[in-house]
N, C-alpha and C. Protein backbone atom coordinates (compact mmCIF):
# COMPACT_ATOMS: atom_id res chain seq x y z
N UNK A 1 -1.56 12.33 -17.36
CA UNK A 1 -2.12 13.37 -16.52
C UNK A 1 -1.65 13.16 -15.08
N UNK A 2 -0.94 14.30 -14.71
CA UNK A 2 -1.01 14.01 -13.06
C UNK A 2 -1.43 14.61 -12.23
N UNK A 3 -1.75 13.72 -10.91
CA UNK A 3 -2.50 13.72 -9.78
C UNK A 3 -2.03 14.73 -8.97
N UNK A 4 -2.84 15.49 -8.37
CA UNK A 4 -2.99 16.56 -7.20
C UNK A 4 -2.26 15.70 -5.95
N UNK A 5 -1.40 16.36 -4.99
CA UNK A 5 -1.61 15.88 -4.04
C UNK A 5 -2.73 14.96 -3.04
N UNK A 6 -3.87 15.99 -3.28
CA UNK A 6 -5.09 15.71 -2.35
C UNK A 6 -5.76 14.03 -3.07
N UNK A 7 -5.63 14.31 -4.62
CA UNK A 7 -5.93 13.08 -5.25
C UNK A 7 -4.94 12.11 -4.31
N UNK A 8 -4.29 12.04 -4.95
CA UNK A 8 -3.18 10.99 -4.89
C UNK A 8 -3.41 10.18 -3.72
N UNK A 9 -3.37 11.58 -2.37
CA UNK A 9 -3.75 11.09 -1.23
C UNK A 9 -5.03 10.14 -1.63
N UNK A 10 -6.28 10.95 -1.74
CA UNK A 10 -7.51 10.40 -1.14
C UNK A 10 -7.19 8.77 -1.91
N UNK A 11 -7.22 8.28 -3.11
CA UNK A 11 -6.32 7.56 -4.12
C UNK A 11 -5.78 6.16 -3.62
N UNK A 12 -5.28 6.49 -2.17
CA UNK A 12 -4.30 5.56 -1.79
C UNK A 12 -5.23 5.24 -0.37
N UNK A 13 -5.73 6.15 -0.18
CA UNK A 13 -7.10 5.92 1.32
C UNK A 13 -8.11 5.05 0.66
N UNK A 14 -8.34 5.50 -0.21
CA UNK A 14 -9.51 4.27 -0.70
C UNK A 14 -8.95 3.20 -1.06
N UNK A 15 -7.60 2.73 -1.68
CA UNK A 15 -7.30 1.71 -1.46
C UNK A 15 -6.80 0.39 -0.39
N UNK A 16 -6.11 1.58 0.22
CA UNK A 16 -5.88 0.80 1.68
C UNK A 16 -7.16 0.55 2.70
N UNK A 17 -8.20 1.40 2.70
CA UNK A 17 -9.47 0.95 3.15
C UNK A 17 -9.85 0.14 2.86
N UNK A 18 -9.95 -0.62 1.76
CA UNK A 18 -10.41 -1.72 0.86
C UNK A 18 -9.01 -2.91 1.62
N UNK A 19 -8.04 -2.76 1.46
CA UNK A 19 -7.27 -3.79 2.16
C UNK A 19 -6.96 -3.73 3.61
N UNK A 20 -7.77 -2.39 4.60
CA UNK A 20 -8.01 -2.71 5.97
C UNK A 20 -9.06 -3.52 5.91
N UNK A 21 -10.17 -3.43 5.24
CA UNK A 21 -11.33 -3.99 5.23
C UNK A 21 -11.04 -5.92 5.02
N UNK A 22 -10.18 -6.14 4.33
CA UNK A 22 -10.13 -7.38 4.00
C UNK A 22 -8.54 -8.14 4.87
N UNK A 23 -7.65 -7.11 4.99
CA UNK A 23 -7.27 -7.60 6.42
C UNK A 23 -7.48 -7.83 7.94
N UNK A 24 -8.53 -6.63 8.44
CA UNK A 24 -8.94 -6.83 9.09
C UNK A 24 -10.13 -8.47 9.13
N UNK A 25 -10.89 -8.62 8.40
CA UNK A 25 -11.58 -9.52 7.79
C UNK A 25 -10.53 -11.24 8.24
N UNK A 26 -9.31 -11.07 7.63
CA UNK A 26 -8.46 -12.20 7.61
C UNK A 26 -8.42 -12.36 8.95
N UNK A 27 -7.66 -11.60 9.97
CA UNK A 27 -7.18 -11.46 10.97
C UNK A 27 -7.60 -12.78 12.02
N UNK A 28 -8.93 -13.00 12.26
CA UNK A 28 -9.35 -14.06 12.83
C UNK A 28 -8.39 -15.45 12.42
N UNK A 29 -8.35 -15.68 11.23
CA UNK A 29 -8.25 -16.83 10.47
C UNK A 29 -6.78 -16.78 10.60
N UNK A 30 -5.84 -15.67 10.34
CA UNK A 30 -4.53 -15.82 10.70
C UNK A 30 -3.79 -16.22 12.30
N UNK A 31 -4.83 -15.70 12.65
CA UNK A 31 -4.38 -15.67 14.48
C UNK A 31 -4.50 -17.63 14.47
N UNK A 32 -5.79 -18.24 14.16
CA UNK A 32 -6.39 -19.47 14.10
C UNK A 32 -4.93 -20.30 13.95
N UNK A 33 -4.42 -19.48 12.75
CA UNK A 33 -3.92 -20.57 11.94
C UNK A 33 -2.23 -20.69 12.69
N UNK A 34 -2.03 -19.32 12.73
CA UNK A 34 -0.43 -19.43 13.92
C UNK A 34 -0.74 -19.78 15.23
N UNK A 35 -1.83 -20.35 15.37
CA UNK A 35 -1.96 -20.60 16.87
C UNK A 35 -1.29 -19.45 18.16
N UNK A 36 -2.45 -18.76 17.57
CA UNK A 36 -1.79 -17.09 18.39
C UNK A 36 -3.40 -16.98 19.25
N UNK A 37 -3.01 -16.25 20.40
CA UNK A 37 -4.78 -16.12 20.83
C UNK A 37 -5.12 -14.58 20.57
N UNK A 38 -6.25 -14.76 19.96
CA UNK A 38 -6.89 -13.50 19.28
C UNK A 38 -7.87 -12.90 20.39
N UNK A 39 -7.91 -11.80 19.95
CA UNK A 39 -8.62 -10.69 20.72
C UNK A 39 -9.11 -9.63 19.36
N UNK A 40 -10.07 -8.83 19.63
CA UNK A 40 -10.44 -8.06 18.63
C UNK A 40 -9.77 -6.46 18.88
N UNK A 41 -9.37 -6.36 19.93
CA UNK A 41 -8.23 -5.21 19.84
C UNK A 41 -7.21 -5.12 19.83
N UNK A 42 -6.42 -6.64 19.40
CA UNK A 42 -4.97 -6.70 18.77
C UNK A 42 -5.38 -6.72 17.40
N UNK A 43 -6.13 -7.62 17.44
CA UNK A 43 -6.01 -7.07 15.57
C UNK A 43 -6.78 -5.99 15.01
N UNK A 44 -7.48 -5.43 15.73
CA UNK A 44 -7.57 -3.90 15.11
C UNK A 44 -6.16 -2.94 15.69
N UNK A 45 -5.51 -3.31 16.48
CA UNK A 45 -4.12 -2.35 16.99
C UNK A 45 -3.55 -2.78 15.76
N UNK A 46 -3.03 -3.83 15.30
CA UNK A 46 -2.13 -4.54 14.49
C UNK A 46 -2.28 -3.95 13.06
N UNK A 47 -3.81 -3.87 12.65
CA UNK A 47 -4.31 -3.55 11.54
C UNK A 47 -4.18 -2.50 11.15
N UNK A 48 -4.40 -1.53 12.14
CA UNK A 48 -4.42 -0.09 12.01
C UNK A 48 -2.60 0.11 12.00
N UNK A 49 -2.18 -0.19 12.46
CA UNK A 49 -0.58 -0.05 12.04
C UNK A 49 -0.28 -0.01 10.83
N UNK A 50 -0.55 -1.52 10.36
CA UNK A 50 -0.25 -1.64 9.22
C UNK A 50 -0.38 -0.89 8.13
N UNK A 51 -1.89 -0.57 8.15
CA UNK A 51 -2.68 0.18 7.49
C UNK A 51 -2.14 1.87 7.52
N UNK A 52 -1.33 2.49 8.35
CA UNK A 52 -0.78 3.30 8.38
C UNK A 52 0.35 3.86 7.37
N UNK A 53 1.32 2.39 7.82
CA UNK A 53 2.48 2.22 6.68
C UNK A 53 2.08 1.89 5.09
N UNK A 54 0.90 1.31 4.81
CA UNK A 54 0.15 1.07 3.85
C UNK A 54 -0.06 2.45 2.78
N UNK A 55 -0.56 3.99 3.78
CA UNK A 55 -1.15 4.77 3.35
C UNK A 55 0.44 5.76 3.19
N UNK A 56 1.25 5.78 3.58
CA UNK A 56 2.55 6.37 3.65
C UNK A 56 3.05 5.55 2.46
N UNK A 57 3.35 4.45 2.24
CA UNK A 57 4.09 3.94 1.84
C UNK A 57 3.30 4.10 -0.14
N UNK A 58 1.92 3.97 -0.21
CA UNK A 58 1.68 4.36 -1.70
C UNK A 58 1.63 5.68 -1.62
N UNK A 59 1.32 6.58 -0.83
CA UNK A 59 1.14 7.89 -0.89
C UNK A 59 2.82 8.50 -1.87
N UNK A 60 3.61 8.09 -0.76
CA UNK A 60 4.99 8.33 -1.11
C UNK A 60 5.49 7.64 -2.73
N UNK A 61 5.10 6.42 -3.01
CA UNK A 61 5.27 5.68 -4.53
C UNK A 61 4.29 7.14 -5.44
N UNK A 62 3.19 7.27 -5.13
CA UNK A 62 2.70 8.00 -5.73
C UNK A 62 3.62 9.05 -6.15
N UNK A 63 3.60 9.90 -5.61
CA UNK A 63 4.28 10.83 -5.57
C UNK A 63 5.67 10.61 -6.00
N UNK A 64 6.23 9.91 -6.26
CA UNK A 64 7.63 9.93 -6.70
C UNK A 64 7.62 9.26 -8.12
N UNK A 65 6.50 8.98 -8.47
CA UNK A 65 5.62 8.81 -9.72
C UNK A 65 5.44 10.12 -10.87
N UNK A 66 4.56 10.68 -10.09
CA UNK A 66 3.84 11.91 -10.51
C UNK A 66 5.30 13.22 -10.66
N UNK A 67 6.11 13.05 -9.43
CA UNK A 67 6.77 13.86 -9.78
C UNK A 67 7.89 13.95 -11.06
N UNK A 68 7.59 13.24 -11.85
CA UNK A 68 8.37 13.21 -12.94
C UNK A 68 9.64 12.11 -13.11
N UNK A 69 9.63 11.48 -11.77
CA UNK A 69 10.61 10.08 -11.61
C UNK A 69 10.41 8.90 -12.58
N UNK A 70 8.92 8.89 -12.86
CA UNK A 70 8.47 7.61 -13.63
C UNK A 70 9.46 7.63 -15.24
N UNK A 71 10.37 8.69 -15.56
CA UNK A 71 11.29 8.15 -16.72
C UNK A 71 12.61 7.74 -16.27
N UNK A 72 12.52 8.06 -15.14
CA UNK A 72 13.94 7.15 -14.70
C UNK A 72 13.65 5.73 -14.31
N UNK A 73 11.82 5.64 -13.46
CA UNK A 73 12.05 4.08 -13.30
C UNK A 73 11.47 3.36 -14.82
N UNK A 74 10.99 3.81 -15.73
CA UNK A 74 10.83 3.53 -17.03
C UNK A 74 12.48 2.93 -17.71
N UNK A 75 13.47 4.11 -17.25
CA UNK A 75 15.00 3.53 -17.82
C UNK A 75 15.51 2.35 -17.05
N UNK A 76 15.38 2.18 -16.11
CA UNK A 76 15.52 1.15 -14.97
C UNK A 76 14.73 -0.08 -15.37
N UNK A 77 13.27 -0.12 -15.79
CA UNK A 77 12.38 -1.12 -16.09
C UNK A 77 13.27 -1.58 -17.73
N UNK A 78 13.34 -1.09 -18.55
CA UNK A 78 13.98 -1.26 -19.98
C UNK A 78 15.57 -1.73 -19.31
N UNK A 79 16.29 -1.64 -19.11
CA UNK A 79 17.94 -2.15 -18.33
C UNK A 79 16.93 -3.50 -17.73
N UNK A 80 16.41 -3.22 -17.12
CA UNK A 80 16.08 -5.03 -16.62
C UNK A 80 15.84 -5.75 -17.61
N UNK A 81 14.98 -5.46 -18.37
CA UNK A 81 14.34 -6.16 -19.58
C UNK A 81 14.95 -6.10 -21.01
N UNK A 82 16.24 -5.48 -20.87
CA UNK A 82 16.76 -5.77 -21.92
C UNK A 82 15.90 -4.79 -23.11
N UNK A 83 15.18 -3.59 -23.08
CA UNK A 83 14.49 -3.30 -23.94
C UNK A 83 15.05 -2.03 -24.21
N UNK A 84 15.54 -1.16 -25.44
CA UNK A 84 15.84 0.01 -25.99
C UNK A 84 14.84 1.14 -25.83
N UNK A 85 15.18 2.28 -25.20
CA UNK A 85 14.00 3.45 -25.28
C UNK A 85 14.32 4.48 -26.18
């Protein structure tokens, strides 16, 4: 079955919310650990970036999914693996 645009979108917002939520979360502990000095509006600047390319970047997989690509990367996955379709 495939996904609506609007799905797909919302789809990939709730996931990347879930990994702003837990990157943002890290952020302290990474700054700690590179011996970087933290502030709470670099790593929400930093986060929210990321989190940008995050929502572009599955939005776009999605979609090149749904649009009927998934039997070419299906032929591509079988050529790696040595498997007959």
């Amino acid at each position: 079955m495939q996904q609506t645009r609007l799905e797909s979108l919302i789809e990939v917002c709730l996931g990347t919310a879930i990994g702003f939520t837990i990157s943002y979360s890290a952020g302290p502990l990474m700054y700690a650990y590179l011996d970087i000095p933290y502030s709470h509006t670099s790593n929400f600047v930093i986060t929210c970036g990321f989190t940008v390319l995050s929502i572009a970047r599955g939005y776009l997989v999605r979609r090149f999914f749904n649009n009927g690509l998934h039997a070419l990367a299906k032929k591509i996955a079988n050529r790696l693996t040595g498997e007959i379709s």
